[in-house]
C-alpha atoms as a PDB file:
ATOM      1  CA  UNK A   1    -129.183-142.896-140.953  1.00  0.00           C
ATOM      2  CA  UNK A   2    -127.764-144.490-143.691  1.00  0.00           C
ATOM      3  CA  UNK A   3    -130.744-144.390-145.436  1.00  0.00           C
ATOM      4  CA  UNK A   4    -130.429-140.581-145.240  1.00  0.00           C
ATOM      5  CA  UNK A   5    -127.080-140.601-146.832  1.00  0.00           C
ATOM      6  CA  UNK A   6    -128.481-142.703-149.078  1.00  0.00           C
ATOM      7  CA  UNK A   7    -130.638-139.921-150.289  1.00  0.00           C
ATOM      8  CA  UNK A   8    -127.783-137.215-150.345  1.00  0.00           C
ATOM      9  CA  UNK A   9    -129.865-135.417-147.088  1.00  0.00           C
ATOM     10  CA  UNK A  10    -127.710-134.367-144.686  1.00  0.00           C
ATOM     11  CA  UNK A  11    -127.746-134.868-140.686  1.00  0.00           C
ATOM     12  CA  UNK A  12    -127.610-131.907-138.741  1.00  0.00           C
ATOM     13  CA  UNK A  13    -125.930-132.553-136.020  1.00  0.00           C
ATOM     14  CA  UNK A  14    -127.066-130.452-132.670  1.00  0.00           C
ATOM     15  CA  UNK A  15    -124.659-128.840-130.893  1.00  0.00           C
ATOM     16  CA  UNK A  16    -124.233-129.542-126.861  1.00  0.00           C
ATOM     17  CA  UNK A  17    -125.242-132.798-127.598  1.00  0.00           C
ATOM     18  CA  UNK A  18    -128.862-131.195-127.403  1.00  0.00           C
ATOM     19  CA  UNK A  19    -131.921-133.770-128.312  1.00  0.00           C
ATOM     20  CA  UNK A  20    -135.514-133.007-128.866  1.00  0.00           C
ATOM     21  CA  UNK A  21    -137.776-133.155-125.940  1.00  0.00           C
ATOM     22  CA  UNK A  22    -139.821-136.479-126.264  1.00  0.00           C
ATOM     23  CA  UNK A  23    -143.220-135.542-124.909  1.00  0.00           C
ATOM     24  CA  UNK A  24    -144.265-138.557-122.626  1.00  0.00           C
ATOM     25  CA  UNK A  25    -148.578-139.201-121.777  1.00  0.00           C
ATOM     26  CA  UNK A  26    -147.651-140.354-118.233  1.00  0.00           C
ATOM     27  CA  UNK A  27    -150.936-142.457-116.829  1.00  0.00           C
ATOM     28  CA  UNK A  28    -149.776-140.888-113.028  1.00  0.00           C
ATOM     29  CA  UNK A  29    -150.251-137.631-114.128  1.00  0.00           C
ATOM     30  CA  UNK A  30    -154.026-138.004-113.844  1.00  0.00           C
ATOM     31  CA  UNK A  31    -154.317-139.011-110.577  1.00  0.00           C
ATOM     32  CA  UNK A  32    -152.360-135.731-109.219  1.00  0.00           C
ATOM     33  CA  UNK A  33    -155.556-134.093-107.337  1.00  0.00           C
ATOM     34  CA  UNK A  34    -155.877-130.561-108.513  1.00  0.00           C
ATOM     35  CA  UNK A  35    -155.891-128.834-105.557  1.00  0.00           C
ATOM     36  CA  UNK A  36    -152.775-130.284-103.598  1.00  0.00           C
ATOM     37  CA  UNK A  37    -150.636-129.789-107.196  1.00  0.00           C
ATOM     38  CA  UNK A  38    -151.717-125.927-107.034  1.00  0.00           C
ATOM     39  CA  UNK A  39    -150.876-125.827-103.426  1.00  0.00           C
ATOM     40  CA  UNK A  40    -147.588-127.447-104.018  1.00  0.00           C
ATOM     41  CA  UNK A  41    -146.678-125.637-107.155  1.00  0.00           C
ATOM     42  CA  UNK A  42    -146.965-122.367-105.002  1.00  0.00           C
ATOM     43  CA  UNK A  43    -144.836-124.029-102.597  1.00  0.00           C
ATOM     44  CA  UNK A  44    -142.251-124.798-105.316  1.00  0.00           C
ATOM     45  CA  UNK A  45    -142.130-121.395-106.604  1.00  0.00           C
ATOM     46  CA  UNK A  46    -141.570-119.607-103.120  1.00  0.00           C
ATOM     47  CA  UNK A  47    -138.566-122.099-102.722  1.00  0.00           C
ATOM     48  CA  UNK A  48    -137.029-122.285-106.004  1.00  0.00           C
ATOM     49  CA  UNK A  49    -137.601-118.721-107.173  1.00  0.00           C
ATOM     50  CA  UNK A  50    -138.577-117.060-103.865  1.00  0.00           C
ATOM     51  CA  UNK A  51    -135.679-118.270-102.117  1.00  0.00           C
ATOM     52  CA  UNK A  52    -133.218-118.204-104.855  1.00  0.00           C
ATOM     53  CA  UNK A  53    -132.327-122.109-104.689  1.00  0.00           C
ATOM     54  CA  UNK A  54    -132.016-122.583-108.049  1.00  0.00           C
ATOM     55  CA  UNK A  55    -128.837-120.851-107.435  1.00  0.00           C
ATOM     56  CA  UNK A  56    -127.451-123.964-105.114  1.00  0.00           C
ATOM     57  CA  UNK A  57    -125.741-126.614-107.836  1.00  0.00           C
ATOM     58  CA  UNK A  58    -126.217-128.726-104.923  1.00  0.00           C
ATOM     59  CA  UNK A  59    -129.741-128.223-104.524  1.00  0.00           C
ATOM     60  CA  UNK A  60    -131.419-131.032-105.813  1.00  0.00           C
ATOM     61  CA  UNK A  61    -135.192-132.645-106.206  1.00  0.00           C
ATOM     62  CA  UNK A  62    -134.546-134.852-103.203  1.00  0.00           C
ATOM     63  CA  UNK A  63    -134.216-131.328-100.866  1.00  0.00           C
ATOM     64  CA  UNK A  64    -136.907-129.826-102.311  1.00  0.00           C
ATOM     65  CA  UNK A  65    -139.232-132.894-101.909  1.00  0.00           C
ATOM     66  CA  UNK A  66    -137.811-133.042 -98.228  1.00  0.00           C
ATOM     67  CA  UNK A  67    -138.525-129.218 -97.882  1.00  0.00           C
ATOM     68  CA  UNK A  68    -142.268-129.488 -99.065  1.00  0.00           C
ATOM     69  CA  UNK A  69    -142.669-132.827 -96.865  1.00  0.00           C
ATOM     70  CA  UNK A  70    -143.454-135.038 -99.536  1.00  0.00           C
ATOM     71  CA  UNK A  71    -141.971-137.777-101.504  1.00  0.00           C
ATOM     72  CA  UNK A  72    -139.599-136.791-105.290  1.00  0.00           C
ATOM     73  CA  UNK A  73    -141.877-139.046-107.499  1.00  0.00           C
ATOM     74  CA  UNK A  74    -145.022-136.875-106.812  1.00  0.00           C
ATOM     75  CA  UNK A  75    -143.121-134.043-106.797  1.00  0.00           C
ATOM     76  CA  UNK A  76    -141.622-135.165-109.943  1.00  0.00           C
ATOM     77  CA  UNK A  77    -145.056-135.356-111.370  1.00  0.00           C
ATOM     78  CA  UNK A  78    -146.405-131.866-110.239  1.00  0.00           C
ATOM     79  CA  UNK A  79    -143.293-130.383-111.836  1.00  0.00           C
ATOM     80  CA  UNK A  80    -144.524-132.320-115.125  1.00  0.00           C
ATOM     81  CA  UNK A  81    -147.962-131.415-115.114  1.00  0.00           C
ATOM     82  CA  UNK A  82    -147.882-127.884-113.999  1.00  0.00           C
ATOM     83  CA  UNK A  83    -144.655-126.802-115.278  1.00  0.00           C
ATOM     84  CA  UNK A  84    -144.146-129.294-118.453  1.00  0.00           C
ATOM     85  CA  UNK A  85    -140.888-130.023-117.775  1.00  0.00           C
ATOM     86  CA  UNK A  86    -138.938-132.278-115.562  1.00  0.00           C
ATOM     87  CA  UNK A  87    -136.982-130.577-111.994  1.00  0.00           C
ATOM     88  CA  UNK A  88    -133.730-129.895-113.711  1.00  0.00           C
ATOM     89  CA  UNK A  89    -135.192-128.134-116.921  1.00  0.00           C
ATOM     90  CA  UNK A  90    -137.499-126.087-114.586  1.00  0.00           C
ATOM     91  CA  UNK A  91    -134.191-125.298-112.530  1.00  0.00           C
ATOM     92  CA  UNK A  92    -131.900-124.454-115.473  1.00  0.00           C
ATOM     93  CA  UNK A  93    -134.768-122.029-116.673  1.00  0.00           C
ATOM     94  CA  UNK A  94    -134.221-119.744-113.501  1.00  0.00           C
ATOM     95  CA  UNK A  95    -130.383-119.851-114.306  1.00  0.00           C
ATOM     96  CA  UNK A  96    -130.739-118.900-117.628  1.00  0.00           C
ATOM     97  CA  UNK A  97    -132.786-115.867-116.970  1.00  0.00           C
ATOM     98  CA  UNK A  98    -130.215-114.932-114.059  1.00  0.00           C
ATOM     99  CA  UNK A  99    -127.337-115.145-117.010  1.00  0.00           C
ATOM    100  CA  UNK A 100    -128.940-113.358-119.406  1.00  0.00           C
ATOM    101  CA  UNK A 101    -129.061-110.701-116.255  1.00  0.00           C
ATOM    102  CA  UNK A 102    -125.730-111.158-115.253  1.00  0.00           C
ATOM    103  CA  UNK A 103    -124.016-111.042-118.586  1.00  0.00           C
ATOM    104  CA  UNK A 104    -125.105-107.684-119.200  1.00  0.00           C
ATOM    105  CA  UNK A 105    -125.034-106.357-115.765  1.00  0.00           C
ATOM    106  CA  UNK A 106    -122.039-103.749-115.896  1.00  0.00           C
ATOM    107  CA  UNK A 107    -120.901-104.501-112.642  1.00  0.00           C
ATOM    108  CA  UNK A 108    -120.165-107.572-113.355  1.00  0.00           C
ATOM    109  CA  UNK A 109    -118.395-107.019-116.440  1.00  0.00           C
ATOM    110  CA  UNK A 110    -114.947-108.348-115.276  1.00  0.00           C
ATOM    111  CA  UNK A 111    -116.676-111.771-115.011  1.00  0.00           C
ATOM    112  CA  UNK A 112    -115.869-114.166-117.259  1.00  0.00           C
ATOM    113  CA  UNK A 113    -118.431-116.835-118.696  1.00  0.00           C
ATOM    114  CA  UNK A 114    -117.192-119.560-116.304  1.00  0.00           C
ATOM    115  CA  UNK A 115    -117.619-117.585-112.946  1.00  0.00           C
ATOM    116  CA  UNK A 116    -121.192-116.402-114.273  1.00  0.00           C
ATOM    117  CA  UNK A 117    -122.283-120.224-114.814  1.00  0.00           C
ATOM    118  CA  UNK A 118    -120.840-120.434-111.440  1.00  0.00           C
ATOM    119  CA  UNK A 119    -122.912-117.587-110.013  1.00  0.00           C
ATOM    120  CA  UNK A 120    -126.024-118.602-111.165  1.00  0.00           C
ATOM    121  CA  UNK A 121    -125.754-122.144-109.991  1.00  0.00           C
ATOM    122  CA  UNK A 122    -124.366-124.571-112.577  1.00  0.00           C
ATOM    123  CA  UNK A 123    -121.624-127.078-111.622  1.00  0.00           C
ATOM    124  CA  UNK A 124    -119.968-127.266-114.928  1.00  0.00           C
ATOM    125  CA  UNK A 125    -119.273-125.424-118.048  1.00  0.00           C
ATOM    126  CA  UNK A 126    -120.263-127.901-120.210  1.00  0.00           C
ATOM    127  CA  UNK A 127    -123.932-128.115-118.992  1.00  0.00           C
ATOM    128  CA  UNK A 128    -124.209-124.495-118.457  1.00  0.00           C
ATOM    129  CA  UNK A 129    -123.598-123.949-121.779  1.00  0.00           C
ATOM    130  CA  UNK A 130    -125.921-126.651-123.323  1.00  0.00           C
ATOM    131  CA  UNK A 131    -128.608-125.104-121.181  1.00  0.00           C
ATOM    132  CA  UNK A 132    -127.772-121.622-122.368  1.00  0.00           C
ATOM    133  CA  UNK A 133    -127.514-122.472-126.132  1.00  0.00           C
ATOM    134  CA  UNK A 134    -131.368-125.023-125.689  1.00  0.00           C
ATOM    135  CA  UNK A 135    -132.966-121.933-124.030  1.00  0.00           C
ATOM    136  CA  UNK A 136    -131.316-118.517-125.630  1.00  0.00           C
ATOM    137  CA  UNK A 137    -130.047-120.358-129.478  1.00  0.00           C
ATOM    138  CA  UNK A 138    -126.450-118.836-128.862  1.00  0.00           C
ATOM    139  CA  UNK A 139    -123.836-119.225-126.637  1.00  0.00           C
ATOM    140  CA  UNK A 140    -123.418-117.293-123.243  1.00  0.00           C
ATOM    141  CA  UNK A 141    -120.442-115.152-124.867  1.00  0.00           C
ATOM    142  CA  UNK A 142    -122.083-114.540-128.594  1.00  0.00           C
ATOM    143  CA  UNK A 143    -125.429-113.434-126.150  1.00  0.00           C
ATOM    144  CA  UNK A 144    -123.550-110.488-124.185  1.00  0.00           C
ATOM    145  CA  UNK A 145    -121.562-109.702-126.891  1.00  0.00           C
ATOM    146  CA  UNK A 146    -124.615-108.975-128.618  1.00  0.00           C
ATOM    147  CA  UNK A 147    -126.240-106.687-125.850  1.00  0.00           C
ATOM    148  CA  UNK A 148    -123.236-104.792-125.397  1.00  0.00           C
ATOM    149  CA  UNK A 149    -122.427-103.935-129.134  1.00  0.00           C
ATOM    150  CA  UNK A 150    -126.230-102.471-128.657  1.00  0.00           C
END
């Protein structure tokens, strides 16, 4: 970093404490057989989206692996190789798209930011937030203040 300085470049620093995604060539993610990952990533989508558990904070890789009768390090690596992303990113997604529903929804205009994160399953503010401003580029109050000045 100092070498940077050094230079008279300046660090950007990300906000959220965001980091880029490190893309990782796994060796276990070739022995996955095909046609128990497709089974299971149906499986995963009925229960996560389907069922609407992305929306339990408390709902957590270990259930789901519990749920689908198999163990969280092969579920783990289905998540990776048919979603590319890890359990919580794939999670966080669903919220996200909920929010962005939510925010704009008129009827539930009297919400405020916290009780949406809240809705749509996050535990805190501060990682709702970071997960809003990764996947949207602007906070969950700059987003529905721009689709209601529309």
């Amino acid at each position: 970093m100092s070498d940077l300085k050094d230079q008279g470049e300046k660090v950007k620093k990300m906000p959220y404490n965001i980091r880029e995604r490190k893309i990782k060539n796994a060796a276990y993610r070739s022995l996955i057989r095909p046609e128990l990952a497709d089974a299971l990533y149906d499986k995963i989508l009925n229960i996560i989206v389907g069922q609407k558990k992305y929306k339990d904070a408390s709902y957590s890789a270990r259930a789901l692996a519990e749920d689908l009768k198999t163990n969280t390090r092969y579920l783990s690596a289905v998540i990776n190789s048919r979603f590319g992303m890890n359990y919580s990113c794939l999670v966080n997604e669903y919220r996200i798209k909920e929010a962005m529903n939510v925010l704009v929804d008129k009827r539930y205009a009297g919400k405020n930011i916290e009780e949406v994160s809240t809705m749509v399953g996050f535990s805190n503010r501060q990682s709702f937030y970071a997960a809003f401003y990764r996947i949207v580029g602007m906070t969950p109050k700059e987003y529905r203040d721009s689709k209601l000045a529309q």
